[in-house]
Protein backbone atom coordinates (compact mmCIF):
# COMPACT_ATOMS: atom_id res chain seq x y z
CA UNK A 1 166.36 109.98 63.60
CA UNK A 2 165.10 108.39 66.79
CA UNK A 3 162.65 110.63 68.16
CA UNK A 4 162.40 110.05 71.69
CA UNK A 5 166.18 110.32 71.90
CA UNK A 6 166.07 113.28 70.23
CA UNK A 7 163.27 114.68 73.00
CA UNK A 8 165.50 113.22 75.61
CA UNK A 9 168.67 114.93 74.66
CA UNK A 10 166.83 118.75 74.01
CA UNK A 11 164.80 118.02 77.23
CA UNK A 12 168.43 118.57 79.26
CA UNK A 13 168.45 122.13 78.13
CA UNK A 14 164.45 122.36 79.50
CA UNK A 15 166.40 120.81 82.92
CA UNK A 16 169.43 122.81 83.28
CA UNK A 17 168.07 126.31 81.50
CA UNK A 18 166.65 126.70 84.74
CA UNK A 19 169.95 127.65 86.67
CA UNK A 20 170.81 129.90 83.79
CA UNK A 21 167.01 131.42 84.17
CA UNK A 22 166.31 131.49 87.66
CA UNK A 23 169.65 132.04 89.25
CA UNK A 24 172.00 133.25 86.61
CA UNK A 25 169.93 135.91 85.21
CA UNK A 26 167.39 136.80 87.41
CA UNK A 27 167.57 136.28 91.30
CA UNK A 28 171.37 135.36 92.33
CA UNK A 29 172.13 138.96 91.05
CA UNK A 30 170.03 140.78 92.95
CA UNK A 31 169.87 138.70 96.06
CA UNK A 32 174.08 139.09 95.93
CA UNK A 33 173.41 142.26 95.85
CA UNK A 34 170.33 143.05 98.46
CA UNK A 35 170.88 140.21 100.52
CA UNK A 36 174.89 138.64 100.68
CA UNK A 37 176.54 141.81 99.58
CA UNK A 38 177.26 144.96 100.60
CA UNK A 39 173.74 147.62 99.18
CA UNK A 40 175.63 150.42 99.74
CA UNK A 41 178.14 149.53 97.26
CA UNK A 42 176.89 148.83 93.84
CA UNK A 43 180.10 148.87 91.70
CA UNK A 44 182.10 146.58 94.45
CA UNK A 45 179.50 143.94 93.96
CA UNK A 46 179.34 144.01 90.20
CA UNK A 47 183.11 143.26 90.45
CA UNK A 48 182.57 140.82 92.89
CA UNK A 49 179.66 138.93 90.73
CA UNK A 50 182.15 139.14 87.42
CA UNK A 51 185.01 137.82 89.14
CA UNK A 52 182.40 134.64 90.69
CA UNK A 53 181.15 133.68 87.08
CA UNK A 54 184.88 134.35 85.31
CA UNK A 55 186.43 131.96 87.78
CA UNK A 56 184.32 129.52 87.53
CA UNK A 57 184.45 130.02 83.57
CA UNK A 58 188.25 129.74 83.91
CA UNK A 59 187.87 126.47 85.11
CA UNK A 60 185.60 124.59 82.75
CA UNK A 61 187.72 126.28 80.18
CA UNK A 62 190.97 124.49 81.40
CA UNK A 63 189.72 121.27 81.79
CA UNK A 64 187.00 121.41 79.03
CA UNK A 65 189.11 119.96 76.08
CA UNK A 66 190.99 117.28 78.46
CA UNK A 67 187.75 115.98 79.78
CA UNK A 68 186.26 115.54 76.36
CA UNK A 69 189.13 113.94 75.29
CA UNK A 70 189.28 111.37 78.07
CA UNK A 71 185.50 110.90 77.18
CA UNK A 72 186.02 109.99 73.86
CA UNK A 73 188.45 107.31 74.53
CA UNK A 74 186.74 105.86 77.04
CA UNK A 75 182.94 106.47 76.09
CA UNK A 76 182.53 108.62 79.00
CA UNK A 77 180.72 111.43 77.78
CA UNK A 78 177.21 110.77 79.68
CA UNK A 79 179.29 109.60 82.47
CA UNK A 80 181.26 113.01 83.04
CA UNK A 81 177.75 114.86 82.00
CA UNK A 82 176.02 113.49 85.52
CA UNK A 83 179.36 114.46 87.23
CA UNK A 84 178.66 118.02 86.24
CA UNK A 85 174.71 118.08 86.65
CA UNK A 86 175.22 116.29 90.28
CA UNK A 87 177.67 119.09 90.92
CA UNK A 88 175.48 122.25 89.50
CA UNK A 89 172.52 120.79 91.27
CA UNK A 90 174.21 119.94 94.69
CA UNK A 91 175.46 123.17 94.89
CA UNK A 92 172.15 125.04 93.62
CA UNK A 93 170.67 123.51 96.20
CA UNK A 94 173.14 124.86 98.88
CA UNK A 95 172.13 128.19 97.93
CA UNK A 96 169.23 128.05 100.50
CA UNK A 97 171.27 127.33 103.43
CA UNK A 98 173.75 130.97 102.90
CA UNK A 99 172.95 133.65 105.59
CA UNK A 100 172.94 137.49 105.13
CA UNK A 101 176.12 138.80 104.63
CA UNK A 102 178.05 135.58 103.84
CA UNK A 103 178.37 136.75 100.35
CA UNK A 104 181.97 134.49 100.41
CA UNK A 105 179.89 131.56 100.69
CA UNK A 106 177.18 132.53 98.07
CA UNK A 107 180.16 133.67 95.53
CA UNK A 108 181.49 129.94 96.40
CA UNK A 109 178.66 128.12 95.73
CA UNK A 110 177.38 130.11 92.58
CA UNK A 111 180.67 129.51 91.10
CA UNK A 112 181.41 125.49 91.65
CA UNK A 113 177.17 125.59 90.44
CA UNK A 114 178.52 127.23 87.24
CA UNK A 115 181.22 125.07 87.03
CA UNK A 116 178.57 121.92 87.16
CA UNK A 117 176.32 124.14 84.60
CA UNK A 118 179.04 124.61 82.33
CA UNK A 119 181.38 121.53 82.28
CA UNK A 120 178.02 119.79 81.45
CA UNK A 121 177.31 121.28 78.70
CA UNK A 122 180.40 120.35 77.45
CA UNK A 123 179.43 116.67 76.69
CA UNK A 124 175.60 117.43 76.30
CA UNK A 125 177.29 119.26 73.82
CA UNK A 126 179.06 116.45 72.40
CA UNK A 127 175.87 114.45 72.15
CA UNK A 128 174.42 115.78 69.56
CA UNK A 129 175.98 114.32 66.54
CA UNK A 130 175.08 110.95 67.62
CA UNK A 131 171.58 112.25 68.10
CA UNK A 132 170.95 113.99 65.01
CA UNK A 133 171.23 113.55 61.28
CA UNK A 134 173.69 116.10 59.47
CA UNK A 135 170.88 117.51 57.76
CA UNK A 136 168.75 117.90 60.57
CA UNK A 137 171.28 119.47 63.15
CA UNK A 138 170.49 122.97 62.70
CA UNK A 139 166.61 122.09 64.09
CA UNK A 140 167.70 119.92 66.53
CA UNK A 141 170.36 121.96 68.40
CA UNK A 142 167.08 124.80 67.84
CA UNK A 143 164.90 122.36 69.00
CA UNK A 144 167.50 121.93 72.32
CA UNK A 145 167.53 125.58 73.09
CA UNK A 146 163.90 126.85 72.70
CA UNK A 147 162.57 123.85 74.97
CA UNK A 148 165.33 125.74 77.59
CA UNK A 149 163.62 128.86 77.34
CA UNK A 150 160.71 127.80 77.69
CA UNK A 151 161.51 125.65 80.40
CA UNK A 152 163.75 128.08 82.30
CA UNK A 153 160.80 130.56 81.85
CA UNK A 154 157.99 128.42 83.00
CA UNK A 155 160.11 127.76 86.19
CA UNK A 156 160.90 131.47 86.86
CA UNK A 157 157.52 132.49 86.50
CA UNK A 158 156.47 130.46 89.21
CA UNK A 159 159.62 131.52 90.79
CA UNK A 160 158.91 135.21 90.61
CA UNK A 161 154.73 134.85 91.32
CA UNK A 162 156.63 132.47 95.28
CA UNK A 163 158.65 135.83 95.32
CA UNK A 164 155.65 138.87 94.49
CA UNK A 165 152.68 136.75 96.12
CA UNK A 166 154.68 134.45 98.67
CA UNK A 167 151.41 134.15 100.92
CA UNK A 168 149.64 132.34 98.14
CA UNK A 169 152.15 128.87 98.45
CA UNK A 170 152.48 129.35 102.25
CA UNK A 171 156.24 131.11 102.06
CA UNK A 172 156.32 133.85 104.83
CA UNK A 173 158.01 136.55 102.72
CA UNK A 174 160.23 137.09 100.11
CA UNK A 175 163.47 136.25 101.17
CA UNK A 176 162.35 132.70 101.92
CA UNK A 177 160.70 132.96 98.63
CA UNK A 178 164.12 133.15 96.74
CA UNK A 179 165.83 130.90 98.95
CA UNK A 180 163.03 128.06 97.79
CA UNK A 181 163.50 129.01 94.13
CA UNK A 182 167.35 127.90 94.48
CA UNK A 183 165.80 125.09 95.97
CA UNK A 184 163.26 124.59 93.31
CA UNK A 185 166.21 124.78 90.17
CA UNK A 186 167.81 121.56 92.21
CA UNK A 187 164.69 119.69 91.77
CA UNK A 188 164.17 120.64 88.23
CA UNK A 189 167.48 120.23 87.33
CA UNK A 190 167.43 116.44 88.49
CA UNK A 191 164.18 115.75 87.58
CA UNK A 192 164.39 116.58 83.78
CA UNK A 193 167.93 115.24 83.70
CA UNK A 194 166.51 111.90 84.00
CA UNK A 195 165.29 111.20 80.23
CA UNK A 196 168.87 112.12 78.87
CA UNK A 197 170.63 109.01 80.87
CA UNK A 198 168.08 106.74 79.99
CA UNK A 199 167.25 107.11 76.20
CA UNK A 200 170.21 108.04 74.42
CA UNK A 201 172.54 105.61 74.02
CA UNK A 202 176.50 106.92 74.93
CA UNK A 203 178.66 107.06 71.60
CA UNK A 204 180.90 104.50 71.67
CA UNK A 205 184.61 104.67 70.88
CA UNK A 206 186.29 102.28 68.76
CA UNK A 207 188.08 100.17 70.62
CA UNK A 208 186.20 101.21 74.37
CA UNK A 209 189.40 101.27 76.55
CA UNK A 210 189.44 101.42 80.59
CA UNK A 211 189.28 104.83 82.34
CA UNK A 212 192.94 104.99 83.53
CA UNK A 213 193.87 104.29 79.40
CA UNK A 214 191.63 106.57 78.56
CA UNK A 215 193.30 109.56 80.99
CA UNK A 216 196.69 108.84 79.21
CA UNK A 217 194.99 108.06 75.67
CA UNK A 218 193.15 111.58 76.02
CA UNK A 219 195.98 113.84 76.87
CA UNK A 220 197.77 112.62 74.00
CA UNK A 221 194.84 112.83 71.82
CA UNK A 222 194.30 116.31 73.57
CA UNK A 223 197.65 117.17 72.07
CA UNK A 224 197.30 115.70 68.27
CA UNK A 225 194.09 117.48 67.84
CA UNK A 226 195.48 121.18 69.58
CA UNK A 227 197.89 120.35 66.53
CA UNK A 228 194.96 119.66 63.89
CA UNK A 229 193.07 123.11 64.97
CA UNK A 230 195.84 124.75 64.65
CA UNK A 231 196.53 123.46 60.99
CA UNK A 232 192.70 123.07 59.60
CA UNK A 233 192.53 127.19 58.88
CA UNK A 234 188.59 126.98 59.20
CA UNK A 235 188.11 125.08 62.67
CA UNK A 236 190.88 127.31 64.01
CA UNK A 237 189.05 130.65 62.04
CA UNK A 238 185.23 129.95 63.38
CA UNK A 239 186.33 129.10 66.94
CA UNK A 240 188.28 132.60 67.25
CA UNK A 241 185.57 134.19 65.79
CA UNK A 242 183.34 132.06 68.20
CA UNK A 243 185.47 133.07 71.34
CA UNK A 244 184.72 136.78 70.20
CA UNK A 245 180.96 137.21 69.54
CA UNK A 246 180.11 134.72 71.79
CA UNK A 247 182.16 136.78 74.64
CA UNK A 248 179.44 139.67 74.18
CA UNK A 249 176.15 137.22 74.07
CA UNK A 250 177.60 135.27 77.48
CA UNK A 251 178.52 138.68 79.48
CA UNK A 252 175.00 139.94 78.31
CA UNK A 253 173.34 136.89 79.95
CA UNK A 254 175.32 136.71 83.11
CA UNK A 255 174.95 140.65 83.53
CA UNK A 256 172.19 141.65 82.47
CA UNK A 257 170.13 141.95 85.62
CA UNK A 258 173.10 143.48 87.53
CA UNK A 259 173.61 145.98 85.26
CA UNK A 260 169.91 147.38 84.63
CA UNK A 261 170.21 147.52 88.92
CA UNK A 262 173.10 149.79 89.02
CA UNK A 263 171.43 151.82 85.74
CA UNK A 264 168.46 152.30 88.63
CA UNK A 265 165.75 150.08 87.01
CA UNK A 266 163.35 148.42 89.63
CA UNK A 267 163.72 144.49 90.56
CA UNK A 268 160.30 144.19 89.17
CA UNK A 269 160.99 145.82 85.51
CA UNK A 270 164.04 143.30 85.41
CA UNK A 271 162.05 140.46 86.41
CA UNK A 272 159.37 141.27 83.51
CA UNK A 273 162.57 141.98 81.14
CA UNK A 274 164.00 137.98 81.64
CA UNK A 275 160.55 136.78 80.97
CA UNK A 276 160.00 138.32 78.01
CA UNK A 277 163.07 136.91 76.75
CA UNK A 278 162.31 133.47 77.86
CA UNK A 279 159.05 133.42 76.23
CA UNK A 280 159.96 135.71 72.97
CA UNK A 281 163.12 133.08 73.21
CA UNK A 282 160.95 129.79 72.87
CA UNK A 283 159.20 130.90 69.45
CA UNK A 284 162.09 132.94 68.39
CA UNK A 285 164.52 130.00 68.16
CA UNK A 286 163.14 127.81 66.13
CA UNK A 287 161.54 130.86 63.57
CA UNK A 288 165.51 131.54 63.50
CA UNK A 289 166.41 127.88 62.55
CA UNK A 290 163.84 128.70 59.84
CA UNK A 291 165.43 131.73 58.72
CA UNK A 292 168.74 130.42 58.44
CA UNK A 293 167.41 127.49 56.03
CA UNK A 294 166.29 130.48 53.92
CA UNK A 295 169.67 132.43 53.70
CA UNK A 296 172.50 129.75 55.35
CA UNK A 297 173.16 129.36 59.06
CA UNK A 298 176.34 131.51 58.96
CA UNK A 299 174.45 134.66 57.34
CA UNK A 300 171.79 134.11 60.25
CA UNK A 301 174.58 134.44 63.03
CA UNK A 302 175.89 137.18 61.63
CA UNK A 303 172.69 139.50 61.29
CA UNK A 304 172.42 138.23 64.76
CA UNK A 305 175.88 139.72 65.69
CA UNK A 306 174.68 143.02 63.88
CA UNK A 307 171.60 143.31 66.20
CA UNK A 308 173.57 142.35 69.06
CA UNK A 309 176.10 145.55 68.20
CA UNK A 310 172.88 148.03 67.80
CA UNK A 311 171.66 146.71 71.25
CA UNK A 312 174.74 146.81 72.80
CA UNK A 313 175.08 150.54 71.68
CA UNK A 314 171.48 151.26 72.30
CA UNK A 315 171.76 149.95 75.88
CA UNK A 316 174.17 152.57 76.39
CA UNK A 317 171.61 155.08 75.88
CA UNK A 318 168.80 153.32 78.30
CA UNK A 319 166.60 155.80 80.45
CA UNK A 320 163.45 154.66 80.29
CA UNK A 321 161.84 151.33 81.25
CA UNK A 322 160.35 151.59 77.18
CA UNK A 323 163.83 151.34 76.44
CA UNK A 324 164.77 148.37 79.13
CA UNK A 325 161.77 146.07 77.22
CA UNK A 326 162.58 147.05 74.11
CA UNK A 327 166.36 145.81 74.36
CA UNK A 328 164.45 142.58 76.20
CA UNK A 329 162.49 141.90 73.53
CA UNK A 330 165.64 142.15 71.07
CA UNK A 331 167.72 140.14 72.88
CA UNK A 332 164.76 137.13 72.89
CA UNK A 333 165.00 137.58 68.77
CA UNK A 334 168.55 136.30 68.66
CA UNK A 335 169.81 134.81 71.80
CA UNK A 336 168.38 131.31 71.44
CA UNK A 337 169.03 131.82 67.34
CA UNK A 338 173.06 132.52 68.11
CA UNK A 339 173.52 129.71 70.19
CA UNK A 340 171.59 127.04 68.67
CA UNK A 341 172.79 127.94 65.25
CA UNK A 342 176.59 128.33 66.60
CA UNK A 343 176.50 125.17 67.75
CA UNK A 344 175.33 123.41 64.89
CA UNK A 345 177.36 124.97 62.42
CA UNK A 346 180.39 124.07 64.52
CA UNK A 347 179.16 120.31 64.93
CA UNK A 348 179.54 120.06 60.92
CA UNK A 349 183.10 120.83 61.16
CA UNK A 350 183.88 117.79 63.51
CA UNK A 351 185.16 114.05 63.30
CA UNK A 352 183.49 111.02 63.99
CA UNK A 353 184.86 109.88 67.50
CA UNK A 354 185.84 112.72 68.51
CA UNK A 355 183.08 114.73 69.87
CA UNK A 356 183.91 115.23 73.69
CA UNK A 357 187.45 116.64 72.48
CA UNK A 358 186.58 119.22 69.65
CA UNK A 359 183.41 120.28 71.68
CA UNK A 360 185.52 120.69 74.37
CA UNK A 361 188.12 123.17 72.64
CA UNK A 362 184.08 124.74 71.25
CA UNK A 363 183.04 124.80 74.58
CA UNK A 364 186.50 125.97 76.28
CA UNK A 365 186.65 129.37 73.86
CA UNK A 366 182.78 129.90 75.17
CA UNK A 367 184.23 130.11 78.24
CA UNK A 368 186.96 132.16 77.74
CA UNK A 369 184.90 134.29 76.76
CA UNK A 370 182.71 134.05 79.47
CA UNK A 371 185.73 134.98 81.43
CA UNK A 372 187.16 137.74 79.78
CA UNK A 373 183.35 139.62 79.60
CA UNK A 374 182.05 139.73 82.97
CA UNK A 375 185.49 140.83 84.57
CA UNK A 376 185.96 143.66 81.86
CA UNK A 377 182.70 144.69 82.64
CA UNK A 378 183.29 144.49 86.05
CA UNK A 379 186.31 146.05 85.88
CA UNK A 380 185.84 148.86 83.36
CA UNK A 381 182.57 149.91 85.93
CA UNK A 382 184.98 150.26 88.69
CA UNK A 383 187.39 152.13 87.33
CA UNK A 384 185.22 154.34 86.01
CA UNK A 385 182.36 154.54 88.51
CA UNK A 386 179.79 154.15 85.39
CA UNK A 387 178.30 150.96 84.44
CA UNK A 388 177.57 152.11 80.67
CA UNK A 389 180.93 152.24 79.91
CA UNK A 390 181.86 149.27 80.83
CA UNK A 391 178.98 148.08 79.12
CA UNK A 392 179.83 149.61 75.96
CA UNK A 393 183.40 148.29 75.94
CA UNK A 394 181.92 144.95 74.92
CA UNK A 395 180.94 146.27 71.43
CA UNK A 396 184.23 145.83 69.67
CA UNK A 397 184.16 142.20 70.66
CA UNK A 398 181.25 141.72 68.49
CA UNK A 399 182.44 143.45 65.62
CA UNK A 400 185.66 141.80 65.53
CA UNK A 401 183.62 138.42 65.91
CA UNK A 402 181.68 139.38 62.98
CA UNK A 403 184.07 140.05 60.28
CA UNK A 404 186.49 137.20 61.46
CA UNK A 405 183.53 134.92 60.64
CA UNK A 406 182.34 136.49 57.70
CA UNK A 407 185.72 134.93 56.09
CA UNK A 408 184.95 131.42 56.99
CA UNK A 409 184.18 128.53 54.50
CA UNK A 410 182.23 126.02 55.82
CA UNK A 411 180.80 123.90 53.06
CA UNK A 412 185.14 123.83 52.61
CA UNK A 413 185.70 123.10 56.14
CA UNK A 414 183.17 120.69 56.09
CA UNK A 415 184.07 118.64 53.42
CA UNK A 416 187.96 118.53 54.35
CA UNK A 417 187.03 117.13 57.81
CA UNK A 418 185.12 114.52 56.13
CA UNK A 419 187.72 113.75 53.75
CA UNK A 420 190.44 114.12 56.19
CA UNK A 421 189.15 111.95 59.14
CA UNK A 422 186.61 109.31 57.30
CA UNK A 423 189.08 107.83 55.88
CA UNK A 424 190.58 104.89 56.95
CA UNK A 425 194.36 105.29 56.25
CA UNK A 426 193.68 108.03 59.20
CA UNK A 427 192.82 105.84 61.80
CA UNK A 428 195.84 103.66 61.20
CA UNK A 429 197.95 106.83 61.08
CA UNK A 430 195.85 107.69 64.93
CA UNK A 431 196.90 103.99 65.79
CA UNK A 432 200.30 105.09 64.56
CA UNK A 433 200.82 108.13 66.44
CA UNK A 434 199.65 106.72 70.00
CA UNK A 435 202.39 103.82 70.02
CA UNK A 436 204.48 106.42 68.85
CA UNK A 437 203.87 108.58 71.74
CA UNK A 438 203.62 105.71 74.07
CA UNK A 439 207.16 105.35 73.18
């Protein structure tokens, strides 16, 4: 492997684990809720925030799978991945400009932000097989998320110390303070962004046709490959089982913070809760990429998905802030692990060539997920005026995630894609197909 490329590519998720740190997790949340939204109504603005981050979900999932397609065919993916970054950033940056009260215009901008957050991930995504060798991917994609929490924590430590001690870097109080750390993710967002576009290469697609092809060549390899999911048992298997766990892990991240505020814990006790799982995540993510090389990548996701259930259940149960650090400092043991390894288990199930359009489908269940969790959290909370319910009623997604995966095969799956798609009566029958549906 190349090693600065493979620095370059992990050193996106130090840039863009920033948004998901500083204004995902910790301050948006609160500052929606002290500051744009209505104090004096907890539960409306939990529904509020979960409606925000499963609309903007909603979108990236609709256009996840068409976009990577399109990307494919026309070697597009870094192209479409500074779309997305220019838009997260852009609208990060807006953040700073919204007023008290105009909590329309904050729920507007976090959501086309998430939008840029997520639909890049999509092809950053994408990237890594062309980054990585096979038998390397597992500590690569690791490699990719712990430099994002420790990035993303770095950031919102000096974020939180402008916000606590905003006389010591000349801020007059705290409000500006958290206005300038929505600034501060823009600048860190573009700055780190930088290595990705200029040290790995794009994939190239074989042959490289012209973007208005490639819009017409994409839907209709969008609609060969819904076809292939749907026949290759294991793809279509791990990415419902994917959709499921990972609906838990994203609502957990997104909500965290808002929940632990209507549970009555202090801003400052949530603040010291994201840290530690920034800074537990960093170590924790690659000692997990160890682990699984001990006992197999898909038995590591799953004990994951077991801890995740206890938490869940133990969260529940939360009075004290003992309790509030402890489920911190669990969540830092198997976050980064979850993802990383998800991702690089999923990456051996996929073609050659096709990258942008199976990590699209990968990343369009992610945010499916991300849809359906936040808004039945949301929703469950305001229908029944307690936040540990709805809470709670994320558990069963877990455990149905679990066992569906504990029934995938994927030294099977992985050796049938190989089979299936190196060879080269495939591509003719590809070449076959399009003129057929070009008529």
């Amino acid at each position: 492997m190349d090693r600065k490329r493979v620095v370059s590519w992990a050193l996106y998720d130090w840039a863009n684990s920033a948004f998901a740190t500083t204004v995902m997790a910790g301050f948006f949340p609160i500052f929606f809720e002290k500051y744009w939204s209505n104090p004096n109504n907890i539960n409306d603005s939990t529904f509020y925030l979960g409606l925000s981050n499963s609309a903007g979900s909603l979108i990236v999932a609709a256009l996840a799978p068409f976009l990577g397609a399109i990307a494919d065919r026309g070697s597009a993916k870094k192209k479409f991945l500074f779309m997305f970054a220019f838009l997260g950033i852009l609208m990060t940056g807006g953040l700073w400009m919204v007023g008290q009260g105009q909590w329309q215009l904050a729920a507007l901008l976090y959501m086309v932000g998430c939008i840029g957050f997520a639909g890049g991930n999509v092809f950053y995504d994408s990237l890594l097989p062309s980054v990585s060798e096979k038998k390397k991917v597992d500590f690569v994609s690791s490699l990719g998320y712990s430099l994002g929490y420790i990035g993303g924590g770095i950031l919102f430590l000096v974020n939180v110390l402008m916000y606590q001690y905003p006389q010591w870097f000349g801020i007059p109080d705290g409000t500006v303070a958290v206005k300038l750390s929505f600034l501060s993710v823009a600048v860190w967002w573009a700055i780190f962004s930088i290595p990705i576009f200029i040290y790995v290469p794009e994939p190239s697609s074989e042959p490289t046709i012209k973007f208005g092809e490639a819009i017409t060549q994409g839907w209709l390899q969008l609609k060969r490959t819904f076809k292939e999911i749907k026949q290759m048992k294991i793809i279509g298997t791990f990415l419902l089982s994917y959709w499921l766990y990972m609906d838990g892990v994203d609502t957990i991240i997104r909500m965290a913070v808002k929940v632990g505020s209507s549970m009555g814990f202090e801003a400052g006790d949530m603040i010291i809760a994201l840290l530690m799982v920034q800074f537990i995540g960093f170590p924790a993510a690659l000692v997990f990429n160890w682990f699984a090389s001990k006992i197999g990548p898909k038995n590591a996701v799953l004990i994951a998905i077991i801890f995740y259930t206890v938490g869940t259940c133990f969260a529940y149960f939360m009075t004290t802030r003992l309790h509030f650090f402890l489920l911190a400092g669990m969540i830092g043991l198997f976050q980064g692990g979850i993802q990383a390894l998800s991702r690089s288990l999923f990456s051996r199930l996929v073609p050659e060539g096709k990258e942008g359009e199976f990590f699209g489908f990968y990343n369009m269940l992610g945010k499916f997920a991300a849809v359906i969790g936040p808004i039945l959290l949301g929703t469950v909370t305001l229908v029944t005026g307690d936040v540990r319910i709805g809470l709670l009623s994320i558990v069963a997604l877990f455990i149905a995630g679990g066992l569906i995966l504990s029934r995938v095969d994927f030294d099977e799956g992985e050796r049938l894609a190989s089979k299936y798609y190196s060879s080269v009566s495939y591509t003719h029958l590809r070449a076959h197909e399009t003129r057929e549906d070009l008529g």
